[in-house]
C-alpha atoms as a PDB file:
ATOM      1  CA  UNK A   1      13.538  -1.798  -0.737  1.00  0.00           C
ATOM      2  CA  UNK A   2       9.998  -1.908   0.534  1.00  0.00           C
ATOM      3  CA  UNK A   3       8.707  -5.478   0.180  1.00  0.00           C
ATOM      4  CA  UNK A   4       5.678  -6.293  -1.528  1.00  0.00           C
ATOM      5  CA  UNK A   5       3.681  -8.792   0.457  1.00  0.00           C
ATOM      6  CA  UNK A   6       3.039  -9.603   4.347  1.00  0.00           C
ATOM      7  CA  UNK A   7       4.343 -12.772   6.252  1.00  0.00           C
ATOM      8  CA  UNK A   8       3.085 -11.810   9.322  1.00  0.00           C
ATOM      9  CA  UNK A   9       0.593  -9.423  10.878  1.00  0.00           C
ATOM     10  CA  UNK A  10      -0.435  -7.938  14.174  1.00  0.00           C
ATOM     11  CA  UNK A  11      -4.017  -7.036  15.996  1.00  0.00           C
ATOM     12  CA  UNK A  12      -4.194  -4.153  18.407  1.00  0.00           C
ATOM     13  CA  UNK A  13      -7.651  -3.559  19.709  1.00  0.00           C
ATOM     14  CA  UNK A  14      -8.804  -0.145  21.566  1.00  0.00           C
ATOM     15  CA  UNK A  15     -11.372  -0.583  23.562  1.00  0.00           C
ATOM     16  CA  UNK A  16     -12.223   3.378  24.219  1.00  0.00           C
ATOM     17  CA  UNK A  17     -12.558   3.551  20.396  1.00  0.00           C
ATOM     18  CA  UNK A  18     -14.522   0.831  19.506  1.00  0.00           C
ATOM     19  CA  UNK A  19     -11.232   0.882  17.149  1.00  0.00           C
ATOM     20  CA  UNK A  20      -9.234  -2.107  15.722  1.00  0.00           C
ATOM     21  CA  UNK A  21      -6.024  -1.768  13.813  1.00  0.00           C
ATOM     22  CA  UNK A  22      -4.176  -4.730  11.672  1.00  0.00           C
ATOM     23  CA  UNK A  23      -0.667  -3.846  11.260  1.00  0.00           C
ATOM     24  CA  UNK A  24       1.154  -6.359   8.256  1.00  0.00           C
ATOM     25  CA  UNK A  25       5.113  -7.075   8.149  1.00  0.00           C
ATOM     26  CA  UNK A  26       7.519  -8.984   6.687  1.00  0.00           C
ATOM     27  CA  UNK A  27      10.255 -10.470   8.738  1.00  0.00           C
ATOM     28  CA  UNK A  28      13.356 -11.988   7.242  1.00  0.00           C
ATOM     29  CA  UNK A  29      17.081 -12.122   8.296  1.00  0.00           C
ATOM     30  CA  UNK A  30      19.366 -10.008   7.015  1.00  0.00           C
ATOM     31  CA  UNK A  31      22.836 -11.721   6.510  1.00  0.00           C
ATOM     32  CA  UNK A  32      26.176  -9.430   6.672  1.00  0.00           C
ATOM     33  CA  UNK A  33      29.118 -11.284   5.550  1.00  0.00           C
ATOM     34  CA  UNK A  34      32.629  -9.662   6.881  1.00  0.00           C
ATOM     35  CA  UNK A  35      35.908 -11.345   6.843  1.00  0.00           C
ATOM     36  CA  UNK A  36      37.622 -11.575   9.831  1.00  0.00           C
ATOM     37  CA  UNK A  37      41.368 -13.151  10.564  1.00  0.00           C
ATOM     38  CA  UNK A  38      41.080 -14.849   7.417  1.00  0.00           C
ATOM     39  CA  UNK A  39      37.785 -16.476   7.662  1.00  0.00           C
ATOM     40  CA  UNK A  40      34.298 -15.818   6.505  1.00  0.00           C
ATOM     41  CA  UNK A  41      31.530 -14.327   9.754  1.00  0.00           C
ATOM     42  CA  UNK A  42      28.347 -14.003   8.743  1.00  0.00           C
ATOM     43  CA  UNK A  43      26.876 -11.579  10.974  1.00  0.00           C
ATOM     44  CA  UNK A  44      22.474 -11.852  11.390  1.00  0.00           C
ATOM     45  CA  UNK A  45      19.666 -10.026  12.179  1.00  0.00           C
ATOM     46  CA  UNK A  46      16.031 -10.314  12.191  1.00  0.00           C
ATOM     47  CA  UNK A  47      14.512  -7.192  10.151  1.00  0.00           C
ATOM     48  CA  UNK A  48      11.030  -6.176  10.189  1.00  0.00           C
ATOM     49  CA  UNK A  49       9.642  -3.717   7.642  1.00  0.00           C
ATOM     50  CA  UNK A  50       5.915  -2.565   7.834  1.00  0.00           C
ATOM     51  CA  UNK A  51       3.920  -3.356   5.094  1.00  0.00           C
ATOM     52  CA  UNK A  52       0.355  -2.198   5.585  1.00  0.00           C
ATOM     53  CA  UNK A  53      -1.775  -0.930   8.219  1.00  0.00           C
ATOM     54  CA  UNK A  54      -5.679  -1.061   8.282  1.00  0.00           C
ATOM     55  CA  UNK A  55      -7.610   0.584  10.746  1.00  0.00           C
ATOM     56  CA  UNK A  56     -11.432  -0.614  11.011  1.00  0.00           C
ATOM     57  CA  UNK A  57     -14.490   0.777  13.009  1.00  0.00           C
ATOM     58  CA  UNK A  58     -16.538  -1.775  14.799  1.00  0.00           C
ATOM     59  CA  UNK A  59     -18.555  -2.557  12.141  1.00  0.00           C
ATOM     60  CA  UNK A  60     -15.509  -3.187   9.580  1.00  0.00           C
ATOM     61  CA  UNK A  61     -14.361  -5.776  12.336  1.00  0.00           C
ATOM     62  CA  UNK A  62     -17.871  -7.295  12.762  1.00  0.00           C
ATOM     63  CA  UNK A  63     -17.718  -7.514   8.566  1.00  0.00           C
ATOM     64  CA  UNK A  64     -14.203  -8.727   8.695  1.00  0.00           C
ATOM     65  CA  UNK A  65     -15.063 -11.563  11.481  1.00  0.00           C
ATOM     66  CA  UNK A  66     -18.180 -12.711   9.969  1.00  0.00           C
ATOM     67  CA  UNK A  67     -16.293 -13.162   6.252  1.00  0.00           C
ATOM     68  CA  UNK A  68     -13.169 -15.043   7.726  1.00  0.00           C
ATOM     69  CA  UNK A  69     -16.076 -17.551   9.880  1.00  0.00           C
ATOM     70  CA  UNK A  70     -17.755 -18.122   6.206  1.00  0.00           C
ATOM     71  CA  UNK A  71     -14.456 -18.827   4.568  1.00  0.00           C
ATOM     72  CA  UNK A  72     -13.123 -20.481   7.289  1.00  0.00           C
ATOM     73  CA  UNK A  73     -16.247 -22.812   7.735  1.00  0.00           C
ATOM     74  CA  UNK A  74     -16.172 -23.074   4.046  1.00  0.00           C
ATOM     75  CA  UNK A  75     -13.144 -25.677   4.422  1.00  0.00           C
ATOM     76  CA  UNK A  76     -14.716 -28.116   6.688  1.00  0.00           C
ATOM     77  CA  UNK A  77     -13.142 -26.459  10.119  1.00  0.00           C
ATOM     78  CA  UNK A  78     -15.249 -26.411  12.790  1.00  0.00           C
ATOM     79  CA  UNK A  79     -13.842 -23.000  15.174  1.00  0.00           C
ATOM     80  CA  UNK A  80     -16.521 -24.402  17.944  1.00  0.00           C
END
């Protein structure tokens, strides 16, 4: 099942594009219970299952940066 909201996310910036892409996953561990000799193994894995991808131009990025500096300013951090 595809899940339905992001709890991390990636940046990957090309340069010769002027190109920035924002990839969004969610990571959990998957648990896989066997029995083995008589006793109970659980057997985990970290999954990771693309959410979302957004590819913006350079001036979607310049948008995007100056937003997040409002909101982020907004709460009384200083990113100086």
């Amino acid at each position: 099942m595809k899940p339905v909201f992001s709890n991390t996310f990636n940046v990957t910036h090309n340069k010769t594009k002027s190109e920035v892409a924002l990839t969004f996953t969610h990571v959990y561990t998957e648990h896989n219970f066997s029995m083995q000799s008589g006793q109970l193994t659980d057997v985990s894995a970290q999954v990771c299952d693309d959410v979302a991808s957004v590819l913006l131009t350079r001036e979607g990025t310049v948008a995007l940066a100056k937003l997040l500096y409002k909101m982020v300013s907004g709460w009384g951090v200083d990113l100086d």
